[in-house]
PDB file of N, CA and C in Angstrom:
ATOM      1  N   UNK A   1       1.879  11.299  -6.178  1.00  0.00           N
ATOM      2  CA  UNK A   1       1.978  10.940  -7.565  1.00  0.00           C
ATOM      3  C   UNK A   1       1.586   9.482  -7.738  1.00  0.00           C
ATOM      4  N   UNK A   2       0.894   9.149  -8.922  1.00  0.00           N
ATOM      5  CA  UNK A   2       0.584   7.582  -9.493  1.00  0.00           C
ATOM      6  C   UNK A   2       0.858   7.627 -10.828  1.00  0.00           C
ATOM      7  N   UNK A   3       1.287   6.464 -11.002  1.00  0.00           N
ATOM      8  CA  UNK A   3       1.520   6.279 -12.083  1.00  0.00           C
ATOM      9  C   UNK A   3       0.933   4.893 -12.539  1.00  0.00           C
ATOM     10  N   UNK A   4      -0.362   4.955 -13.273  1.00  0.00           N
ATOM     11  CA  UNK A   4      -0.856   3.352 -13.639  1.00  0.00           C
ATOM     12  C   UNK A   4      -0.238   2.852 -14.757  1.00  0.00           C
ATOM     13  N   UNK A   5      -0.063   1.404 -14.316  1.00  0.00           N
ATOM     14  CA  UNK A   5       0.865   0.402 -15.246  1.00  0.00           C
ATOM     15  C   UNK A   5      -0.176  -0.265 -16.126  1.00  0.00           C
ATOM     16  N   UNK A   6      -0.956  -0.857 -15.212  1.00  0.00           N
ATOM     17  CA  UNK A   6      -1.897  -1.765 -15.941  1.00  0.00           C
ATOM     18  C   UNK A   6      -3.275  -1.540 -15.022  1.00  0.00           C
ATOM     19  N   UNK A   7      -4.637  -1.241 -15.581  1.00  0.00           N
ATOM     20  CA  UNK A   7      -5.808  -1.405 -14.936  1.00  0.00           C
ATOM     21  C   UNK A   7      -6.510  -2.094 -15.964  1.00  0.00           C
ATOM     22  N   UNK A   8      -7.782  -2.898 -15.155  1.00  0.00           N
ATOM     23  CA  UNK A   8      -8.360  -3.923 -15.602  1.00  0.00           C
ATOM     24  C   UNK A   8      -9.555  -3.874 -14.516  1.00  0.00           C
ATOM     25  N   UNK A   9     -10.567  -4.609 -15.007  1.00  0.00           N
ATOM     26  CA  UNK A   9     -12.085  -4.595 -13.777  1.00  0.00           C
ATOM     27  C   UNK A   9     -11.662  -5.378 -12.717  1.00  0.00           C
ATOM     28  N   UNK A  10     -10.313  -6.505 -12.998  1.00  0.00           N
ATOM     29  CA  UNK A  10     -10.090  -7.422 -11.730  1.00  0.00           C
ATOM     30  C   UNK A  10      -8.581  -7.102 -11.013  1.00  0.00           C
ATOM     31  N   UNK A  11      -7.745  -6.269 -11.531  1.00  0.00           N
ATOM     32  CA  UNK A  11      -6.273  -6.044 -11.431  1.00  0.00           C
ATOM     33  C   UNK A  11      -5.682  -4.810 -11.486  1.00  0.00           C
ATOM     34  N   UNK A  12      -5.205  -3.948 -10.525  1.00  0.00           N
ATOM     35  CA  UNK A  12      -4.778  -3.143 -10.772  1.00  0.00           C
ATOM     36  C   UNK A  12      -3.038  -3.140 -10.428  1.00  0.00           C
ATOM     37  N   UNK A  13      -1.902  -2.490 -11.151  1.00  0.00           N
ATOM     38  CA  UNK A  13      -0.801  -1.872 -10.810  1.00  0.00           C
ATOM     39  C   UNK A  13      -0.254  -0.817 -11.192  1.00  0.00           C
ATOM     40  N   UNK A  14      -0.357  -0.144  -9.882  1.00  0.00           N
ATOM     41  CA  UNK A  14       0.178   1.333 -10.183  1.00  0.00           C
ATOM     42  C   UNK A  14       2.027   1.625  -9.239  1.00  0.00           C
ATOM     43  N   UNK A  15       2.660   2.937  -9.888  1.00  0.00           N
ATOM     44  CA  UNK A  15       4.122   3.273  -9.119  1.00  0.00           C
ATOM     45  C   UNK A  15       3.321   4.155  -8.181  1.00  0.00           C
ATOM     46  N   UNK A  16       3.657   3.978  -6.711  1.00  0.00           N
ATOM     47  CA  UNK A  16       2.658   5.218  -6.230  1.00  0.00           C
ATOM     48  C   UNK A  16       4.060   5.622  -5.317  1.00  0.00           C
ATOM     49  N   UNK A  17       3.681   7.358  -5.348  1.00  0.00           N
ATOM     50  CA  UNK A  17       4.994   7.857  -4.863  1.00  0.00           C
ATOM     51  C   UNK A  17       4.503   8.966  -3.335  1.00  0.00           C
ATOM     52  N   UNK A  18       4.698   8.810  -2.174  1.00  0.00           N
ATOM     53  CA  UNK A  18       4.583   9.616  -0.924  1.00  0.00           C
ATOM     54  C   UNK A  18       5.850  10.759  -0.511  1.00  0.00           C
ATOM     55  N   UNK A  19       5.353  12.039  -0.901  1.00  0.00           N
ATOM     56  CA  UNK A  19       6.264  12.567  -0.037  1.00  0.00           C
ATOM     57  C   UNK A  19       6.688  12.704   1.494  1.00  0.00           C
ATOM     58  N   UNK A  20       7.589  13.367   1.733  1.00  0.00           N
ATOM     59  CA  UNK A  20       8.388  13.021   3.206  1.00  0.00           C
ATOM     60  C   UNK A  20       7.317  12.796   4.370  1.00  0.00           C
ATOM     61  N   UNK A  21       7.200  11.876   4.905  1.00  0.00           N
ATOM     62  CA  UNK A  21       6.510  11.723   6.082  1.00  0.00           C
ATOM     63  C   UNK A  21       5.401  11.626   5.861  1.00  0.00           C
ATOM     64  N   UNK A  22       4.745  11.202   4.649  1.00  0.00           N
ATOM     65  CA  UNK A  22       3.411  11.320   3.685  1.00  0.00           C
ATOM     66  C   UNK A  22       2.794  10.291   4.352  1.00  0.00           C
ATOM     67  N   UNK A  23       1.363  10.295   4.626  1.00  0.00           N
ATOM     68  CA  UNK A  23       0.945   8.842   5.369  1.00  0.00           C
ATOM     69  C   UNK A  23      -0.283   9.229   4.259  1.00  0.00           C
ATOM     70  N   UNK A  24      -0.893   7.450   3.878  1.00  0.00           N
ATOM     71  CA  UNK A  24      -2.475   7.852   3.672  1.00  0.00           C
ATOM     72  C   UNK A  24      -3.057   7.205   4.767  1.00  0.00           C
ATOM     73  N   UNK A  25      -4.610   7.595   4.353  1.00  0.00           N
ATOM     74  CA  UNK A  25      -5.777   6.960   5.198  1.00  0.00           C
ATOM     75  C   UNK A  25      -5.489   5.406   5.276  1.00  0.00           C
ATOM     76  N   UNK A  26      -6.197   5.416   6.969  1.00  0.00           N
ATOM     77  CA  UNK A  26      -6.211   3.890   7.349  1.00  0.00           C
ATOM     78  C   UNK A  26      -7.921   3.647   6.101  1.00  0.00           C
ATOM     79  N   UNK A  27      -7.296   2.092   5.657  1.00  0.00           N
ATOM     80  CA  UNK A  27      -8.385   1.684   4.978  1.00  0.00           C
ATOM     81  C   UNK A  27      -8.665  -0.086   5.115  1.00  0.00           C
ATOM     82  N   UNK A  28      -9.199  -0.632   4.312  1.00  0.00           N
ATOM     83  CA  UNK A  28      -9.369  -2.148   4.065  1.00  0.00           C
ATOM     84  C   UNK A  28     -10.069  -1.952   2.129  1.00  0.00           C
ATOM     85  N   UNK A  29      -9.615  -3.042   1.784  1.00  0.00           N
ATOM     86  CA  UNK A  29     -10.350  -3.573   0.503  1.00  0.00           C
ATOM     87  C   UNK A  29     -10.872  -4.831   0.808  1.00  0.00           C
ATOM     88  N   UNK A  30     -12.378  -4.689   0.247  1.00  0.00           N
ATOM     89  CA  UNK A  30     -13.224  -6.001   0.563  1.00  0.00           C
ATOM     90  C   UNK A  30     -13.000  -7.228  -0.116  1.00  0.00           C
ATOM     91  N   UNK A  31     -12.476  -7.039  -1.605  1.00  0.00           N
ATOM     92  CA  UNK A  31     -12.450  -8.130  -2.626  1.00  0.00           C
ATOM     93  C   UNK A  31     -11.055  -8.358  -2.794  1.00  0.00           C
ATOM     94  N   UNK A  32     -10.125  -7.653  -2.286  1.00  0.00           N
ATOM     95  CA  UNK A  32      -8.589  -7.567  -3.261  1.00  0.00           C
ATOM     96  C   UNK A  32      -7.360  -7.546  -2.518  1.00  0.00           C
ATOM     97  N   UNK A  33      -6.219  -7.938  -2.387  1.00  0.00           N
ATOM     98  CA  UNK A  33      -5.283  -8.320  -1.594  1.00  0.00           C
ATOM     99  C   UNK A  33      -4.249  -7.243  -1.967  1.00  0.00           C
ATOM    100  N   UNK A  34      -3.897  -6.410  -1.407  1.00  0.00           N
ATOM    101  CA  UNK A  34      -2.177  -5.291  -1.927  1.00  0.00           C
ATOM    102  C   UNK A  34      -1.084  -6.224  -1.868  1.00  0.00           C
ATOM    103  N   UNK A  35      -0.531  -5.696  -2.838  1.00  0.00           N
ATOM    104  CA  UNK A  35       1.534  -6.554  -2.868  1.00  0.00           C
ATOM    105  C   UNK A  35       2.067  -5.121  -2.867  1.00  0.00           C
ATOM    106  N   UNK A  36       2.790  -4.534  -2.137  1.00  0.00           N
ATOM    107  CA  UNK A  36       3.627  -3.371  -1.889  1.00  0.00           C
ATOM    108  C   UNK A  36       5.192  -3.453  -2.003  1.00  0.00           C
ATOM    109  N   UNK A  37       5.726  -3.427  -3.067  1.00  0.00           N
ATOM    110  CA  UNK A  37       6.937  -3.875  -3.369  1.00  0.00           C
ATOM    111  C   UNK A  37       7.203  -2.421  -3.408  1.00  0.00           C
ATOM    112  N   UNK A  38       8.383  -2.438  -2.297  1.00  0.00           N
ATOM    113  CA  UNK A  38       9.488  -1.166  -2.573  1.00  0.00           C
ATOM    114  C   UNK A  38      10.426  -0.653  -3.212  1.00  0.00           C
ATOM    115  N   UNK A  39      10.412   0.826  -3.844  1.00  0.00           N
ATOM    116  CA  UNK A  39      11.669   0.835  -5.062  1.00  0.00           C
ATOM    117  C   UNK A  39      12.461   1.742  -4.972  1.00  0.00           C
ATOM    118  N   UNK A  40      12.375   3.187  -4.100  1.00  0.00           N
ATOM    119  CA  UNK A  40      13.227   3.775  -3.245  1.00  0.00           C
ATOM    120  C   UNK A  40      12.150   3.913  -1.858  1.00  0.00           C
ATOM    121  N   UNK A  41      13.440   4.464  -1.081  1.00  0.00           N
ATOM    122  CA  UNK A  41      13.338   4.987   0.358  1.00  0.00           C
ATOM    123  C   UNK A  41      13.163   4.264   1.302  1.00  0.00           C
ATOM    124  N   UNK A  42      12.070   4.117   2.258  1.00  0.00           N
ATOM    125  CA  UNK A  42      11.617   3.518   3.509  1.00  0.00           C
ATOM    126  C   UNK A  42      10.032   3.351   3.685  1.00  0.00           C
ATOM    127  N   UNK A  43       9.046   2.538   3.224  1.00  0.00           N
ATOM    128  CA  UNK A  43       7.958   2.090   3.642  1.00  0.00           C
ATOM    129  C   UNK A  43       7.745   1.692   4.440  1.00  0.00           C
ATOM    130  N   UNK A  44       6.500   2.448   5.586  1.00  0.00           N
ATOM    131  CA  UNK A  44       6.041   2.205   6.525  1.00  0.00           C
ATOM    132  C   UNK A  44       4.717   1.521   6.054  1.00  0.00           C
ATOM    133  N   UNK A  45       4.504  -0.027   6.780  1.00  0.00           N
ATOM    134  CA  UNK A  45       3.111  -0.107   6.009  1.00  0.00           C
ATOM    135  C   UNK A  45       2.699  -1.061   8.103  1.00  0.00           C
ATOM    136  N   UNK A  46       1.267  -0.277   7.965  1.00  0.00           N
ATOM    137  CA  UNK A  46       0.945  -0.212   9.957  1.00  0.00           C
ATOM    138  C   UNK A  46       0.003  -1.035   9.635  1.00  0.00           C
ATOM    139  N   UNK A  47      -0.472  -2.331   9.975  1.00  0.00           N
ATOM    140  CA  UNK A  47      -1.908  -3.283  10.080  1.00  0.00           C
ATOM    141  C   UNK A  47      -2.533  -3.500  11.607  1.00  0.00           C
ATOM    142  N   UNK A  48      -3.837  -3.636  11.267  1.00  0.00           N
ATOM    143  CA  UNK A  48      -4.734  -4.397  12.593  1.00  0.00           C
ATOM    144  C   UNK A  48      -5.005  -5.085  12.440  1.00  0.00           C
ATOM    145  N   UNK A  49      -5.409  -5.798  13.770  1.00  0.00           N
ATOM    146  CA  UNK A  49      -5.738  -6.957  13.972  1.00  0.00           C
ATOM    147  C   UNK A  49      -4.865  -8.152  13.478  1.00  0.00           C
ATOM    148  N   UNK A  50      -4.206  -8.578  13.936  1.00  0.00           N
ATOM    149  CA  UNK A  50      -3.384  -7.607  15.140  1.00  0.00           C
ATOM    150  C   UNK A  50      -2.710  -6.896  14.183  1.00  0.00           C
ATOM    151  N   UNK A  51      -2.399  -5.654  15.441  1.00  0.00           N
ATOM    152  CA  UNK A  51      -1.222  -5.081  15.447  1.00  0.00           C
ATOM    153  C   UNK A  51       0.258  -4.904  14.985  1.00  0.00           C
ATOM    154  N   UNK A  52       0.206  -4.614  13.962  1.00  0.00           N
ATOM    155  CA  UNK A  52       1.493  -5.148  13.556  1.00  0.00           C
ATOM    156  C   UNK A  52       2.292  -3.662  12.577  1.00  0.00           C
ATOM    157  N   UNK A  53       3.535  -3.413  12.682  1.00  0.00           N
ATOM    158  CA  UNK A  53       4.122  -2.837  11.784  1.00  0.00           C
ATOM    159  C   UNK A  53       5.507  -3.095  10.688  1.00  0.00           C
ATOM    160  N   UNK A  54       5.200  -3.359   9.509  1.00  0.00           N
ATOM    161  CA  UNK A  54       6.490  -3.654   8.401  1.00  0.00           C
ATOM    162  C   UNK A  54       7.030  -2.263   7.678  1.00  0.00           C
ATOM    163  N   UNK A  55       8.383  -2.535   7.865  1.00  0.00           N
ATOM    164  CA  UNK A  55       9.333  -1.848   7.298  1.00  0.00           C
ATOM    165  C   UNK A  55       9.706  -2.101   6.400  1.00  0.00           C
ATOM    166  N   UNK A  56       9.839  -1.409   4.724  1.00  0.00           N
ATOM    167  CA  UNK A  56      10.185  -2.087   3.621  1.00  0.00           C
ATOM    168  C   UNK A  56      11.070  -1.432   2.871  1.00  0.00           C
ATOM    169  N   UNK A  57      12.335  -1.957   2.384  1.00  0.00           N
ATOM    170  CA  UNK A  57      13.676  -1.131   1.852  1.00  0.00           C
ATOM    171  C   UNK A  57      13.419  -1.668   0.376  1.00  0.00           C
ATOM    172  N   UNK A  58      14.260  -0.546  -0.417  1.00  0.00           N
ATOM    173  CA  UNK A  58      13.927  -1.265  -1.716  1.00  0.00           C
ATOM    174  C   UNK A  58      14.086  -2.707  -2.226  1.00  0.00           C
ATOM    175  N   UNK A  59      13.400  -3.610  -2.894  1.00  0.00           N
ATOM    176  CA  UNK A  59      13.419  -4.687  -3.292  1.00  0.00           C
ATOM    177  C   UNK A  59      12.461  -5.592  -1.976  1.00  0.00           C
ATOM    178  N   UNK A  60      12.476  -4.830  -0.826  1.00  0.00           N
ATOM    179  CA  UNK A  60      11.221  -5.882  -0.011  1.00  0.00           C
ATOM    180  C   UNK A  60       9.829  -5.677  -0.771  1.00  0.00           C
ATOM    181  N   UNK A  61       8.826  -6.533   0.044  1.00  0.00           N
ATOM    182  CA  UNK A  61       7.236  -6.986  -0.226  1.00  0.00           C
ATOM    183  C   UNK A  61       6.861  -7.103   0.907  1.00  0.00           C
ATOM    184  N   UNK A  62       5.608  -6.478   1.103  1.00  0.00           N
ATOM    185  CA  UNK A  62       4.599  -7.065   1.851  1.00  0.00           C
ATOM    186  C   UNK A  62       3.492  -7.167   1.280  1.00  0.00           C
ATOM    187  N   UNK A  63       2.594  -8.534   1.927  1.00  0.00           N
ATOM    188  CA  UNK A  63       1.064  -8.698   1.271  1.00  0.00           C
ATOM    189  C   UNK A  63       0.177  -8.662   2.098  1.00  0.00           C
ATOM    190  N   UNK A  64      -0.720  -7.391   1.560  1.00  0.00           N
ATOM    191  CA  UNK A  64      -1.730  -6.922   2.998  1.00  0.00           C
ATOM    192  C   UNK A  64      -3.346  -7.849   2.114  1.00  0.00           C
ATOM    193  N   UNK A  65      -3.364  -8.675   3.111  1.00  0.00           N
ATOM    194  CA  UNK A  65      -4.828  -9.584   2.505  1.00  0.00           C
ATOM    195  C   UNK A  65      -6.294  -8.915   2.667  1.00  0.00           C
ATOM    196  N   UNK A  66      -7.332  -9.313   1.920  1.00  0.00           N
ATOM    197  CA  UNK A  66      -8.141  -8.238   1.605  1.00  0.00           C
ATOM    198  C   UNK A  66      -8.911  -8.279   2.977  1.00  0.00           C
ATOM    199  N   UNK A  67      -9.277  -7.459   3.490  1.00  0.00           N
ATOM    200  CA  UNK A  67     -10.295  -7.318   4.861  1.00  0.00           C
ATOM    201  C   UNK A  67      -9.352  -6.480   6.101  1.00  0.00           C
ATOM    202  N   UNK A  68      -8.148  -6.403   5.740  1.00  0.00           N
ATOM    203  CA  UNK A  68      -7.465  -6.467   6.770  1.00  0.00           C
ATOM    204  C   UNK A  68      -7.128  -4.519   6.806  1.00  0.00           C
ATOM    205  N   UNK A  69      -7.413  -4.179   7.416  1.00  0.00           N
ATOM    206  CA  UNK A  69      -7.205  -2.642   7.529  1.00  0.00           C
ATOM    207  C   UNK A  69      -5.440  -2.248   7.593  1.00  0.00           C
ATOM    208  N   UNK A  70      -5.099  -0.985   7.238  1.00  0.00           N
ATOM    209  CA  UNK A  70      -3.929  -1.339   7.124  1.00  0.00           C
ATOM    210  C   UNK A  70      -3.765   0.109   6.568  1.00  0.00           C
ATOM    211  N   UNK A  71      -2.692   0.928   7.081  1.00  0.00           N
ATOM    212  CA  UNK A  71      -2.114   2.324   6.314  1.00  0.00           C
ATOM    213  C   UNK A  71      -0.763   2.792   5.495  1.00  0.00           C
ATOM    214  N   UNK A  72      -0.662   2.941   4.921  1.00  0.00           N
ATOM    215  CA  UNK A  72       0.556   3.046   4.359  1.00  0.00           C
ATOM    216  C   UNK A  72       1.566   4.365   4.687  1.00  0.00           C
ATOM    217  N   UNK A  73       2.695   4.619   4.550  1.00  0.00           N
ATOM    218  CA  UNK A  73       3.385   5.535   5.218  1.00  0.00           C
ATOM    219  C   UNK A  73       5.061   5.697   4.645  1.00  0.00           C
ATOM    220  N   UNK A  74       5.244   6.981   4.521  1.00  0.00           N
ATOM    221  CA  UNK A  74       7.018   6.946   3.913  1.00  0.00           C
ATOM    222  C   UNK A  74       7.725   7.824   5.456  1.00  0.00           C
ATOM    223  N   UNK A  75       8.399   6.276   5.898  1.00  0.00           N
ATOM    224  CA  UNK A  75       8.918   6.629   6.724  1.00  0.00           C
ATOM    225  C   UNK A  75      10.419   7.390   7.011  1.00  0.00           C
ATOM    226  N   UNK A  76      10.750   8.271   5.732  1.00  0.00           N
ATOM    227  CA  UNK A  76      11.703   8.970   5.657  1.00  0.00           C
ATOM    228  C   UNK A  76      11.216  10.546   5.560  1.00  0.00           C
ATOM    229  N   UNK A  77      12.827  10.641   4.621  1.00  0.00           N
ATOM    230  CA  UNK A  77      12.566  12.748   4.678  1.00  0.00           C
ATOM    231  C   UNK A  77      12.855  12.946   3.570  1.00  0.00           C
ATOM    232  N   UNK A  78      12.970  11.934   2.698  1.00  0.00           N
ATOM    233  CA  UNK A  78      12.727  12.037   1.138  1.00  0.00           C
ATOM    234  C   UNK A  78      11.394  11.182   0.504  1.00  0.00           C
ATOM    235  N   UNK A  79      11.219  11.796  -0.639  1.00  0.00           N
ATOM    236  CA  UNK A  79      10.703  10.798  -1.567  1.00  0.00           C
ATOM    237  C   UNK A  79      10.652   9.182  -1.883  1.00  0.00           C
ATOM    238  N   UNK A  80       9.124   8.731  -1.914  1.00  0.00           N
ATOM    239  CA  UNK A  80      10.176   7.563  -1.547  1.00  0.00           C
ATOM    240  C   UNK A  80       8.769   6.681  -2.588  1.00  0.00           C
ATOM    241  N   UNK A  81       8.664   5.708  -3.778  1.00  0.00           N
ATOM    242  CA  UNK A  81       8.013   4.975  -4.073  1.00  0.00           C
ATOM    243  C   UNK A  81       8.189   3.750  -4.047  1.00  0.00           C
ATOM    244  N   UNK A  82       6.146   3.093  -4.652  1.00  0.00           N
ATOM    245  CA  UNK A  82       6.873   1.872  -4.121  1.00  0.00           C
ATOM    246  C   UNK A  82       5.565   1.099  -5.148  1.00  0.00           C
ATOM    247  N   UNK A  83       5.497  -0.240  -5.833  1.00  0.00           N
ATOM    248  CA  UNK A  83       4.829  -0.583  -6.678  1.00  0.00           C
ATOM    249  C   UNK A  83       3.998  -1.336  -5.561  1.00  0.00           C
ATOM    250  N   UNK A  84       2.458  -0.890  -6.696  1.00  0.00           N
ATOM    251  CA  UNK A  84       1.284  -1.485  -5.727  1.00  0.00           C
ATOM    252  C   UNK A  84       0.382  -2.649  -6.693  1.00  0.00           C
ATOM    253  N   UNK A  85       0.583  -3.784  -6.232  1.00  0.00           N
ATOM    254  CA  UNK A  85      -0.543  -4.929  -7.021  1.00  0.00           C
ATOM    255  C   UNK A  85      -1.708  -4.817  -6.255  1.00  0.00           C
ATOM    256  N   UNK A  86      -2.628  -4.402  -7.445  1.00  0.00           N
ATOM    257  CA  UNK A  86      -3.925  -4.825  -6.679  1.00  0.00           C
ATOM    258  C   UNK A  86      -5.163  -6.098  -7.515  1.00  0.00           C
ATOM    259  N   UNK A  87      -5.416  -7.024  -6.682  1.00  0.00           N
ATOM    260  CA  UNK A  87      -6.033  -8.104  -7.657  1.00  0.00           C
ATOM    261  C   UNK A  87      -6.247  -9.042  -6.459  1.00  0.00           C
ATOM    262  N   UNK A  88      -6.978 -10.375  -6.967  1.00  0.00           N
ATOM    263  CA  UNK A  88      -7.615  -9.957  -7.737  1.00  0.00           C
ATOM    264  C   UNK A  88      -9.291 -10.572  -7.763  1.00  0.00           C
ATOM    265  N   UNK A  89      -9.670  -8.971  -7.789  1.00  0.00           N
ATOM    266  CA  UNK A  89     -10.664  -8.699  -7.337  1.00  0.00           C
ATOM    267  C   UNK A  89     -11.623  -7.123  -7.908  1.00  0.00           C
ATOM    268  N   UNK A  90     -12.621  -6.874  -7.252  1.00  0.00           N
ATOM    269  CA  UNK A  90     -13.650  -5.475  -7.417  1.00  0.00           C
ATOM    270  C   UNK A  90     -12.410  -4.745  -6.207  1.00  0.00           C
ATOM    271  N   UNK A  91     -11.872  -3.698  -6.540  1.00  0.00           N
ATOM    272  CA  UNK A  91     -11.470  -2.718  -6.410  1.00  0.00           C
ATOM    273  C   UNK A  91     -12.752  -1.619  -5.646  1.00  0.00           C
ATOM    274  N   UNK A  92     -12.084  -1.762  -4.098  1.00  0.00           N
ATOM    275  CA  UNK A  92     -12.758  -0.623  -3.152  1.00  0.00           C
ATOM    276  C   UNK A  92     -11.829   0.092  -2.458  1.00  0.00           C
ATOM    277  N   UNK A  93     -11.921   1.373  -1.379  1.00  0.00           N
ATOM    278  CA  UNK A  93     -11.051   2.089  -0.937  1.00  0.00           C
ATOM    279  C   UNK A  93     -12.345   2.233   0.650  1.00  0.00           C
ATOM    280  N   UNK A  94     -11.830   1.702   1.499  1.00  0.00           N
ATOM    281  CA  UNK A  94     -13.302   1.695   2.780  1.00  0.00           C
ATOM    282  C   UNK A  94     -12.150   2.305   3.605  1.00  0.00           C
ATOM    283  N   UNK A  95     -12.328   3.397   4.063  1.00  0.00           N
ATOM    284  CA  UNK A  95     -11.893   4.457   5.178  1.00  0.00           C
ATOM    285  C   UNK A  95     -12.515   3.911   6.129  1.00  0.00           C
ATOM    286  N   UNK A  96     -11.603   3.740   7.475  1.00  0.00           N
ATOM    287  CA  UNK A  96     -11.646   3.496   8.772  1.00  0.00           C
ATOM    288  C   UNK A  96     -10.592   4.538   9.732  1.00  0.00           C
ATOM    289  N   UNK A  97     -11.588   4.512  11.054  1.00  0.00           N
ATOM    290  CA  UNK A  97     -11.048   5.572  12.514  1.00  0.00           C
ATOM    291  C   UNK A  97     -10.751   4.199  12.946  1.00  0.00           C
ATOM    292  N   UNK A  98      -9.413   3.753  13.209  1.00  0.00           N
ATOM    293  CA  UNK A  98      -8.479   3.133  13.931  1.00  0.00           C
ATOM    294  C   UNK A  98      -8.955   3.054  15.819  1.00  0.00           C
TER     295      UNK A  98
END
């Protein structure tokens, strides 16, 4: 589920919601930086280069900077959303094999 708040050619924020154990595609954005603020459950959010994995309970943030590949993930057995800033910048979605 999404739910857009505000879109614009340089800014996007949407509620985006993963069911249980829901992962998306590893990706990168070329122009635009994510803010992943959590609002229920358990966010898994996995980066490269390096290596790294954040855990996010409601009311945490993480900021995945633009270039940086990176997957998102609900690391529970419920429902779990979490608000996504995107800005600001041209809006891309570049799929990568990890």
């Amino acid at each position: 589920m999404e739910e857009v708040i505000i879109k614009t050619k340089d800014i996007s924020v949407r509620i985006m919601e993963l069911g249980p154990h829901e992962t998306a595609r590893w990706h990168y954005h070329s122009d635009i930086t994510d803010n992943m603020f959590c609002l229920t459950g358990t966010i898994l959010i996995r980066l490269k280069d390096p290596d790294e994995e954040v855990v996010l309970s409601p009311g945490q943030r993480c900021e995945v900077i633009k270039g940086r590949v990176h997957q998102v993930a609900n690391a529970g057995a419920n429902h779990t959303q979490y608000l996504l800033v995107q800005g600001v910048g041209t809006y891309d979605f570049n799929v990568v094999n990890p």
